[in-house]
C-alpha atoms as a PDB file:
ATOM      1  CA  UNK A   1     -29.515  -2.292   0.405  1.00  0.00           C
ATOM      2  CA  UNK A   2     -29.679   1.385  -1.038  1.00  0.00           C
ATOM      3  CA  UNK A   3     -28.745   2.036  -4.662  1.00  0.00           C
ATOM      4  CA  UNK A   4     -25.679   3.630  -3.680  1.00  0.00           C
ATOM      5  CA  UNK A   5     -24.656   0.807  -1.862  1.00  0.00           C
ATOM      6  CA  UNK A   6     -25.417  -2.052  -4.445  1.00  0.00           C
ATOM      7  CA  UNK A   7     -23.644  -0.151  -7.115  1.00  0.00           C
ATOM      8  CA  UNK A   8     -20.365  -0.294  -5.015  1.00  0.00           C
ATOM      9  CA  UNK A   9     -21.076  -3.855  -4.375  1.00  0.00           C
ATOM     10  CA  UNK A  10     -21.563  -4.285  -7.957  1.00  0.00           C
ATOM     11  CA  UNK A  11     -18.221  -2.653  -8.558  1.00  0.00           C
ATOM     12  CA  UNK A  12     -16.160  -4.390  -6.268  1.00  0.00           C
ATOM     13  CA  UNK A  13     -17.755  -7.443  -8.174  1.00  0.00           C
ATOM     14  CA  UNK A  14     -16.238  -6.261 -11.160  1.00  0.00           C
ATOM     15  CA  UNK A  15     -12.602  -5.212 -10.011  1.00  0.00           C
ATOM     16  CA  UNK A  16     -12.469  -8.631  -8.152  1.00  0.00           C
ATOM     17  CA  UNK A  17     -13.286 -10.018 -11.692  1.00  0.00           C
ATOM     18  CA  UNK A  18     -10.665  -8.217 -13.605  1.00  0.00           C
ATOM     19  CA  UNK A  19      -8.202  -8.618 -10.678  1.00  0.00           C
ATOM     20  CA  UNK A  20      -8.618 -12.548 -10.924  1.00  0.00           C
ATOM     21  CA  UNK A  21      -8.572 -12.681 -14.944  1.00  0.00           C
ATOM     22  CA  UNK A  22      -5.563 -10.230 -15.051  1.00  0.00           C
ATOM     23  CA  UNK A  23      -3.083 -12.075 -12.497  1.00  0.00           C
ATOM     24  CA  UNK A  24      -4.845 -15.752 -12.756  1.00  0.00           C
ATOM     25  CA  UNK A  25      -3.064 -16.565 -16.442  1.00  0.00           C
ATOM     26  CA  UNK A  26       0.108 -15.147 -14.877  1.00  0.00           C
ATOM     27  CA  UNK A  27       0.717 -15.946 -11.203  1.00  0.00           C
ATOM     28  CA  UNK A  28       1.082 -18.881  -9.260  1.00  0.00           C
ATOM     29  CA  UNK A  29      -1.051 -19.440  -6.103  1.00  0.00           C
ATOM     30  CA  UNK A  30       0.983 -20.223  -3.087  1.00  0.00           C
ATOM     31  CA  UNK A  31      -1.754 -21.401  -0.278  1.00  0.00           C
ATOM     32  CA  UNK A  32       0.579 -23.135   1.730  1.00  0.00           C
ATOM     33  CA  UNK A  33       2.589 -20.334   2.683  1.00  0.00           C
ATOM     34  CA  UNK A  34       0.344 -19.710   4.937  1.00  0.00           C
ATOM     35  CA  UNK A  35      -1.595 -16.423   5.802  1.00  0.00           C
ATOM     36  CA  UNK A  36       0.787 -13.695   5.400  1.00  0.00           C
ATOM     37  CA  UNK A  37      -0.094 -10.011   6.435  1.00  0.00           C
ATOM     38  CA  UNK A  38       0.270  -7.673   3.213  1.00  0.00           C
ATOM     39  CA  UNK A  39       0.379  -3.437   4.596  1.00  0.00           C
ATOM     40  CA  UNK A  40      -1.279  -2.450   1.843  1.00  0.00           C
ATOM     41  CA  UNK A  41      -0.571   1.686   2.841  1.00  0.00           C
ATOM     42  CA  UNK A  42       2.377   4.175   2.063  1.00  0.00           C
ATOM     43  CA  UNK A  43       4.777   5.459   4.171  1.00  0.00           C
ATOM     44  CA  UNK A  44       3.525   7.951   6.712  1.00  0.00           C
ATOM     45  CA  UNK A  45      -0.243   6.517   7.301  1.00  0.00           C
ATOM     46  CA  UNK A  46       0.822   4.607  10.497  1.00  0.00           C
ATOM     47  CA  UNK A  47       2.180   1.971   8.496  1.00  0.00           C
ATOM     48  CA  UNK A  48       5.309   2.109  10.493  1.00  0.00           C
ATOM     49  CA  UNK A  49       3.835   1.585  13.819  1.00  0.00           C
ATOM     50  CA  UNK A  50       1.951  -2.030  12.986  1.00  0.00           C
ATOM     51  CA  UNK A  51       5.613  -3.032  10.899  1.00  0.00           C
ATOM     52  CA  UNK A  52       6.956  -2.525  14.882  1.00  0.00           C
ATOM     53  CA  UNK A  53       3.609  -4.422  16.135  1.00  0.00           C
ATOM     54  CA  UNK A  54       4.077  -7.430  14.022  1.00  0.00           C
ATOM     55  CA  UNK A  55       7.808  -7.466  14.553  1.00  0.00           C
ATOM     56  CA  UNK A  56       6.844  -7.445  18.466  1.00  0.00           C
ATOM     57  CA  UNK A  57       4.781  -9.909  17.876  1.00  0.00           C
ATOM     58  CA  UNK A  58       7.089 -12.063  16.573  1.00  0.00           C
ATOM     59  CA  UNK A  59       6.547 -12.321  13.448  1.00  0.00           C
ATOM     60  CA  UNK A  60       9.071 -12.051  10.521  1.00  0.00           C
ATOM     61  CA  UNK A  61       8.639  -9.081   7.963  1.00  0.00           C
ATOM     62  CA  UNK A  62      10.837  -8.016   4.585  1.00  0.00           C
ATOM     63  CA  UNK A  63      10.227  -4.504   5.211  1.00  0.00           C
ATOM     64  CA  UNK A  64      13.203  -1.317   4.838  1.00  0.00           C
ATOM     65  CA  UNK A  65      15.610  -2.282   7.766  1.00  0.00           C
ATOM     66  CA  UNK A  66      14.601  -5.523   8.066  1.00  0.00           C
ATOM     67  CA  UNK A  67      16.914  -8.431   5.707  1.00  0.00           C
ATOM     68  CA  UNK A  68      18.454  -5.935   3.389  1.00  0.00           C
ATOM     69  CA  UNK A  69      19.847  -8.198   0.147  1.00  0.00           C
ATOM     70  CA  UNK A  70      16.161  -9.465   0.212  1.00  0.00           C
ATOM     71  CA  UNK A  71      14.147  -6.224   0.340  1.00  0.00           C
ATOM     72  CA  UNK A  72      16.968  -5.283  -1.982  1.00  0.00           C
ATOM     73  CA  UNK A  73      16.071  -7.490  -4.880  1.00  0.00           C
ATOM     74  CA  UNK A  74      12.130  -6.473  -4.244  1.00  0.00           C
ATOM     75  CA  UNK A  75      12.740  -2.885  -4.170  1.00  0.00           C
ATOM     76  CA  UNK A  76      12.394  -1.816  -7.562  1.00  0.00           C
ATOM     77  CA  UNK A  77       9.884  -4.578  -8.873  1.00  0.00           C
ATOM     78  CA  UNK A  78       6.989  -3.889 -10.898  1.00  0.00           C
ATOM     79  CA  UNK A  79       4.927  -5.692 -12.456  1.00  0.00           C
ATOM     80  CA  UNK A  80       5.311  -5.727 -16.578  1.00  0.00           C
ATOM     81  CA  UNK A  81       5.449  -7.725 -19.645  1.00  0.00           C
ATOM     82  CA  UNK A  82       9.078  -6.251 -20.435  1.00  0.00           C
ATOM     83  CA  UNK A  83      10.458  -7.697 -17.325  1.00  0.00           C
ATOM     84  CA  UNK A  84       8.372 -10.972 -16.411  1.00  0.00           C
ATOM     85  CA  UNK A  85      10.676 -13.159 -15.851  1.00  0.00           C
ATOM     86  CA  UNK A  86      12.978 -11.256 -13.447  1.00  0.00           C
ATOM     87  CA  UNK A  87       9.491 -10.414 -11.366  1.00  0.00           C
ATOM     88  CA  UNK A  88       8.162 -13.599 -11.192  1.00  0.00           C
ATOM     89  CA  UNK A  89      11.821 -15.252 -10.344  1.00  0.00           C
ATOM     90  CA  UNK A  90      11.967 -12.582  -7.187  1.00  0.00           C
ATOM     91  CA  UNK A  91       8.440 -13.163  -6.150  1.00  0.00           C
ATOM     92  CA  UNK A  92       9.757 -16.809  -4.456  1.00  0.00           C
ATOM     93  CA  UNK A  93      11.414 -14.402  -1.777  1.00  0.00           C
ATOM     94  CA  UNK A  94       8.428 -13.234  -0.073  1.00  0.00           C
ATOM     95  CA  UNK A  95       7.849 -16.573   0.300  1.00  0.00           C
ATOM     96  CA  UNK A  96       9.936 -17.064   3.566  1.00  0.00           C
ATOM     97  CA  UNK A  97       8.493 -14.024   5.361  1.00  0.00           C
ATOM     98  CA  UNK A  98       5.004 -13.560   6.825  1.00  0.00           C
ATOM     99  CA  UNK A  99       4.052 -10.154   6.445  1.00  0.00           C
ATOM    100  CA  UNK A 100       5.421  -7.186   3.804  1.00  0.00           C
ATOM    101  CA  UNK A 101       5.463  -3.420   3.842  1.00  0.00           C
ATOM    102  CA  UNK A 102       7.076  -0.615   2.415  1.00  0.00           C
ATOM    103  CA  UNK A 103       7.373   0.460  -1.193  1.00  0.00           C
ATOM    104  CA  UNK A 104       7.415  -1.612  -3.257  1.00  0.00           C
ATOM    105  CA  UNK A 105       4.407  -3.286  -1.203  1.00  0.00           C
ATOM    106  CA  UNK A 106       1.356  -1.366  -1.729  1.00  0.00           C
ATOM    107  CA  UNK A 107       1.884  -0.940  -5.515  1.00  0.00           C
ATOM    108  CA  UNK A 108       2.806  -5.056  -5.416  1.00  0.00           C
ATOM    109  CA  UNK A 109       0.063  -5.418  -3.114  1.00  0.00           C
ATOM    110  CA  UNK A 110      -2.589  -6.955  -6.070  1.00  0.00           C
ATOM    111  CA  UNK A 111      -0.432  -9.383  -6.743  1.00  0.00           C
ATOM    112  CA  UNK A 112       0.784 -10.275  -3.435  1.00  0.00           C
ATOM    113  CA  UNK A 113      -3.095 -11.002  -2.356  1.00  0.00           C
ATOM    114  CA  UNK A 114      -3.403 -12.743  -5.641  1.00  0.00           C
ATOM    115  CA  UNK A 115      -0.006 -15.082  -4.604  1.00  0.00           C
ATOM    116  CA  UNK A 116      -1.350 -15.682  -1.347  1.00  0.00           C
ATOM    117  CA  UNK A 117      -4.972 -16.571  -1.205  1.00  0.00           C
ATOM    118  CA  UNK A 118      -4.593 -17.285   2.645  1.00  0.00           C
ATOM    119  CA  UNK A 119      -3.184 -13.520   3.084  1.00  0.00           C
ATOM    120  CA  UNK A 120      -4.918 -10.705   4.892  1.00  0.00           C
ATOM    121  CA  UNK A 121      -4.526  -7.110   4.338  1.00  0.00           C
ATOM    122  CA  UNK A 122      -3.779  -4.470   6.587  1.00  0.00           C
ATOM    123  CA  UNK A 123      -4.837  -0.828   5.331  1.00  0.00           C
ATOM    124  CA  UNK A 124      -3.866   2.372   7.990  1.00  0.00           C
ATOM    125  CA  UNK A 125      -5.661   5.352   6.711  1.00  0.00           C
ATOM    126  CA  UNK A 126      -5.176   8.967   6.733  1.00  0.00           C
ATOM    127  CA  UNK A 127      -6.826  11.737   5.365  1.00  0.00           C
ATOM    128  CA  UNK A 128      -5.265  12.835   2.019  1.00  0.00           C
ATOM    129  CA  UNK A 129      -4.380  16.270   2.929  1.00  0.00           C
ATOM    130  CA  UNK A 130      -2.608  15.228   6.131  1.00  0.00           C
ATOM    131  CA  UNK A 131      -0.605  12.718   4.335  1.00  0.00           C
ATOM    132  CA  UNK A 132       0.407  14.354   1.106  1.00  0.00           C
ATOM    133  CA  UNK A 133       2.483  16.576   2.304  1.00  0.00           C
ATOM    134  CA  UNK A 134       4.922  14.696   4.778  1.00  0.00           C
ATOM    135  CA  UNK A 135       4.681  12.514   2.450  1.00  0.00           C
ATOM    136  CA  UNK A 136       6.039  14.743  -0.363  1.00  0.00           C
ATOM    137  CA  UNK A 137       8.561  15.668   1.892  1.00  0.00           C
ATOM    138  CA  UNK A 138      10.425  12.018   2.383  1.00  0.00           C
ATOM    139  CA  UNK A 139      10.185  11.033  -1.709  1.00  0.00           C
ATOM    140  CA  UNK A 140      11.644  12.936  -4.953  1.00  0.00           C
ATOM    141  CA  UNK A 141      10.324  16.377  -6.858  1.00  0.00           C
ATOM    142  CA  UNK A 142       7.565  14.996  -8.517  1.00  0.00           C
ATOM    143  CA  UNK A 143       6.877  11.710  -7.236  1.00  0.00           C
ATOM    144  CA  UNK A 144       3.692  10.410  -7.455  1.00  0.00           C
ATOM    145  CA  UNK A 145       2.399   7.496  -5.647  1.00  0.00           C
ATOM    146  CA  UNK A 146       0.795   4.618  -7.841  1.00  0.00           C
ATOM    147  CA  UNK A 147       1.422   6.667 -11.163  1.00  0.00           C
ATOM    148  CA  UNK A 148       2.841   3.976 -13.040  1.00  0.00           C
ATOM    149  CA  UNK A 149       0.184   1.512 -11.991  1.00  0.00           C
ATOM    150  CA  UNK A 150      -2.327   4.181 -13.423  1.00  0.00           C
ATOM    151  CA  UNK A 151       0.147   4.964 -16.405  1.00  0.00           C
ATOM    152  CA  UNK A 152      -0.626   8.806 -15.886  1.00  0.00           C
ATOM    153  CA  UNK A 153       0.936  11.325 -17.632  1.00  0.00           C
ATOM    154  CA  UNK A 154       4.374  13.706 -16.765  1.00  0.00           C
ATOM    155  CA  UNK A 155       2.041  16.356 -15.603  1.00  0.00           C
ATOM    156  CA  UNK A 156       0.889  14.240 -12.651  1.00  0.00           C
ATOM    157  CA  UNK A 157       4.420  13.133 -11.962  1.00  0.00           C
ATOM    158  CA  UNK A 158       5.446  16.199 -11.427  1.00  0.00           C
ATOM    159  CA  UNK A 159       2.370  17.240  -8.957  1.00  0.00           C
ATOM    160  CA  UNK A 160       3.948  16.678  -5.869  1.00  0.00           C
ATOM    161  CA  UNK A 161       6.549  19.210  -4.888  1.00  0.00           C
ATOM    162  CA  UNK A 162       8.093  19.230  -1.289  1.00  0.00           C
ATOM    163  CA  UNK A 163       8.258  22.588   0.507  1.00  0.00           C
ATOM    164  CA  UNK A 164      11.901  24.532   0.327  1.00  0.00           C
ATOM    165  CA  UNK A 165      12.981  22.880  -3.108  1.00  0.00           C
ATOM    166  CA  UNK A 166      12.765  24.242  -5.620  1.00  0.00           C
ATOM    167  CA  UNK A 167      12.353  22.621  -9.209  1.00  0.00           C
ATOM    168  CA  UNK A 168      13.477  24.686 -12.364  1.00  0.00           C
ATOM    169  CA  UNK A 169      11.599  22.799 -14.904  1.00  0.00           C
ATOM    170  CA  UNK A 170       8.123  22.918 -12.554  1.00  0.00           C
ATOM    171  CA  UNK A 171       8.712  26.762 -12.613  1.00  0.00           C
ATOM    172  CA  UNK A 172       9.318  27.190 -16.091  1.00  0.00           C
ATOM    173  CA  UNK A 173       6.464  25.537 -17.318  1.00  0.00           C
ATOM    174  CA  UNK A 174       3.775  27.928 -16.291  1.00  0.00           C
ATOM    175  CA  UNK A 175       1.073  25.363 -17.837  1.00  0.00           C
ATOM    176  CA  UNK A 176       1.941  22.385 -14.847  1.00  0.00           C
ATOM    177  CA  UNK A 177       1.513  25.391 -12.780  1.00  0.00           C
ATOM    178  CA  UNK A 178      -1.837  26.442 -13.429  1.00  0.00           C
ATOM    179  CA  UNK A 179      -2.830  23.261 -13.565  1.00  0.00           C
ATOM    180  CA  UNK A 180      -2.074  22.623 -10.117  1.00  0.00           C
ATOM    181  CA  UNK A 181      -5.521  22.504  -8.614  1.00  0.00           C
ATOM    182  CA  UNK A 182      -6.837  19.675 -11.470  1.00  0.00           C
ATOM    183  CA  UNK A 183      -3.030  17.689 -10.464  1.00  0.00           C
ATOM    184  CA  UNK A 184      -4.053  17.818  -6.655  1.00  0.00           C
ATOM    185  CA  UNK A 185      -7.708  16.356  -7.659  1.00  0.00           C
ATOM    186  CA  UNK A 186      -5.903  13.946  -9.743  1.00  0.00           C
ATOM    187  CA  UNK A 187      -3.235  12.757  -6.871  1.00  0.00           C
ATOM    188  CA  UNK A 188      -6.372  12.575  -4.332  1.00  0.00           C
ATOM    189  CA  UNK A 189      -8.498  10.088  -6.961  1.00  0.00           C
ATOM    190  CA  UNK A 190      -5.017   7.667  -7.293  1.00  0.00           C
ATOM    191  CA  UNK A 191      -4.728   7.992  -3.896  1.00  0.00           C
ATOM    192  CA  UNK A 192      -8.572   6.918  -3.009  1.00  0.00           C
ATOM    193  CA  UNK A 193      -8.532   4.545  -5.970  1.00  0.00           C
ATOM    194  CA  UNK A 194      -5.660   2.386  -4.593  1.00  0.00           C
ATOM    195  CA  UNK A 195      -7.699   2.108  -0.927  1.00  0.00           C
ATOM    196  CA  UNK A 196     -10.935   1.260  -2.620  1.00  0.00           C
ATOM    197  CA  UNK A 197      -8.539  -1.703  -5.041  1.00  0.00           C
ATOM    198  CA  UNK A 198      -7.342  -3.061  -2.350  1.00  0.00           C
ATOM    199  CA  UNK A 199     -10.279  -3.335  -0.617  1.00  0.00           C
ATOM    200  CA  UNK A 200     -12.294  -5.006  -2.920  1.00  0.00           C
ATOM    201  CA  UNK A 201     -10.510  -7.694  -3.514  1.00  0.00           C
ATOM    202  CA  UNK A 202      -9.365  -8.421  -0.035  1.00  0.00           C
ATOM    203  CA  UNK A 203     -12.066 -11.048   1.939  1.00  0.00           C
ATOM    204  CA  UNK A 204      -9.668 -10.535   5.137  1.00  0.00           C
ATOM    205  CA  UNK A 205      -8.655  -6.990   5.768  1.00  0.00           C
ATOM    206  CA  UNK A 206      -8.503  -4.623   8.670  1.00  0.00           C
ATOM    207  CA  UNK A 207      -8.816  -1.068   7.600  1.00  0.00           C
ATOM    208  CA  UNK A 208      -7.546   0.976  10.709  1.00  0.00           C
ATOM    209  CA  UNK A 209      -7.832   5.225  11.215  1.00  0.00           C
ATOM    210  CA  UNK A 210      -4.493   5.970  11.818  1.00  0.00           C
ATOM    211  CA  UNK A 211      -5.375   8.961  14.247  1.00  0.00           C
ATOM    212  CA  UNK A 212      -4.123   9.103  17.687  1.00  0.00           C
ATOM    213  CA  UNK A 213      -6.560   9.207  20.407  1.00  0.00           C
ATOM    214  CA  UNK A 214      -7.347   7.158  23.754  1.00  0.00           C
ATOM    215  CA  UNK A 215     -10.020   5.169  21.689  1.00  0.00           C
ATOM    216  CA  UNK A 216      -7.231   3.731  19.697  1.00  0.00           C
ATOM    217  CA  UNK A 217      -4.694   2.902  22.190  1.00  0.00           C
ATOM    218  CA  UNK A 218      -7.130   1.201  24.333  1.00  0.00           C
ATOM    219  CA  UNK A 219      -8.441  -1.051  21.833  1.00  0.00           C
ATOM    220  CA  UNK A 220      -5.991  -1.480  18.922  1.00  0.00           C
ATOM    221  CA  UNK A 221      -3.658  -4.268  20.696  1.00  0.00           C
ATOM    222  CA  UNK A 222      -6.709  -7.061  21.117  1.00  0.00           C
ATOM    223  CA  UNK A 223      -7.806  -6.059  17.595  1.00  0.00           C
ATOM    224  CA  UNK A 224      -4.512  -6.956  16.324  1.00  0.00           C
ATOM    225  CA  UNK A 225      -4.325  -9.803  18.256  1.00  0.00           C
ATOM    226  CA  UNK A 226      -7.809 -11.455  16.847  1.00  0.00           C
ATOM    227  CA  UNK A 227      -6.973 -10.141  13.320  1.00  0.00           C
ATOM    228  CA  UNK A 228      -3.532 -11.612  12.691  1.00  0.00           C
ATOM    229  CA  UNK A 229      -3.808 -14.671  15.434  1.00  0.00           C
ATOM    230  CA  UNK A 230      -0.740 -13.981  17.648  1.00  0.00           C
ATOM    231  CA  UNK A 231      -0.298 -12.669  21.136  1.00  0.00           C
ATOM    232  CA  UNK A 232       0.467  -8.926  21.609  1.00  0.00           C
ATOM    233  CA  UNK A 233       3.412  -8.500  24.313  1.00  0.00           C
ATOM    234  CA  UNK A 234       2.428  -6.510  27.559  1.00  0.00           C
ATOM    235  CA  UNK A 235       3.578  -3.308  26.428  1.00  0.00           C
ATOM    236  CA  UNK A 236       2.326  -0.063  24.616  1.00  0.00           C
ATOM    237  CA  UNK A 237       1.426  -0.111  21.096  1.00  0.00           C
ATOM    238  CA  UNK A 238       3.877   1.788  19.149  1.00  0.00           C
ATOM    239  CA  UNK A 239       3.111   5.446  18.908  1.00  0.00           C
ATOM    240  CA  UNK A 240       0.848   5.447  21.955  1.00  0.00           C
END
């Protein structure tokens, strides 16, 4: 093993560490629920497609448009001493579903693989540059993903800013603006940090390129199949 690579190992060791100290005083293990499928990515990744998969496959997911009062009372979780109770009461509802996606998942997404020690992870990737900018498009001025989690400051908030819209405050403060190159690093490195989480402290995890090509469609319905355990129907994966 080369330097480079025993350092990462070495980090992972340590993130798995903190993950298991910071949760483990707080969260109840729920092994018998069985091994539910966390989707670990945001929105326009691919994401979509494998929530359509699964739900071909039979399988029951809280997800947006799936059982609305229940993804309604997950929605807006997070995960803080100010509102512990209320968090840990709604946590019982994933409970009754075997896989999860959509925000609030991949912030949640620790937790969820801390809850479920039986759960496997499914990560769709994109490159950054691709994604930021549909992504931009579907959320708020100034939305940035995993900022609380990171507790960055308003400048980062505000780093995202969909085409057409314009944002009076942004364009006032000439300061955000010329720090718009460091804010783009910035959104990359949550962005990349949140993969590399997730997949450090996941033992079971399927980390997929979300491109389109005949590679992918070919293969991607028998990996699902051995990944998550259940028969793909005779039909086209979604998106291909």
């Amino acid at each position: 093993m080369g330097n480079g690579a025993a350092s990462q190992s070495r980090m992972c060791g340590i993130i798995r560490e903190s993950w298991q100290l910071e949760y483990g005083a707080q969260l109840e293990q729920v092994p018998a629920a069985g091994a539910k499928i966390v989707l670990g990515s945001l929105e326009e990744t691919g994401m979509e497609d494998f929530v359509k998969a699964l739900g071909d496959m039979g399988l029951r997911g809280l997800h947006v448009g799936s059982n609305g009062s229940d993804f309604e009372r997950v929605a807006d979780l997070t995960f803080s001493k100010a509102e512990e109770e209320k968090f840990l009461d709604a946590l019982h509802i994933f409970d009754s579903y075997d896989f999860f996606a959509n925000t609030p998942v991949p912030d949640l997404a620790p937790v969820l693989l801390f809850r479920y020690p039986n759960s496997k992870l499914i990560l769709t990737w994109r490159d950054f540059k691709e994604w930021v900018g549909p992504y931009a498009q579907r959320h708020p001025p100034g939305f940035v993903p995993f900022a609380h989690v990171f507790a960055v400051g308003d400048e980062l908030r505000m780093a995202i800013q969909p085409e057409g819209k314009d944002d009076e405050p942004l364009k006032k403060n000439r300061k955000i603006l010329k720090m718009s190159s460091r804010i783009d690093e910035g959104n990359w490195q949550l962005y990349m940090a949140q993969m590399l989480l997730l997949e450090c402290i996941s033992d079971r995890i399927l980390l997929v390129d979300s491109r389109r090509n005949a590679a992918f469609c070919r293969d991607i319905s028998n990996t699902l199949e051995t990944f998550v355990g259940s028969t793909y129907p005779a039909k086209p994966f979604p998106g291909c």
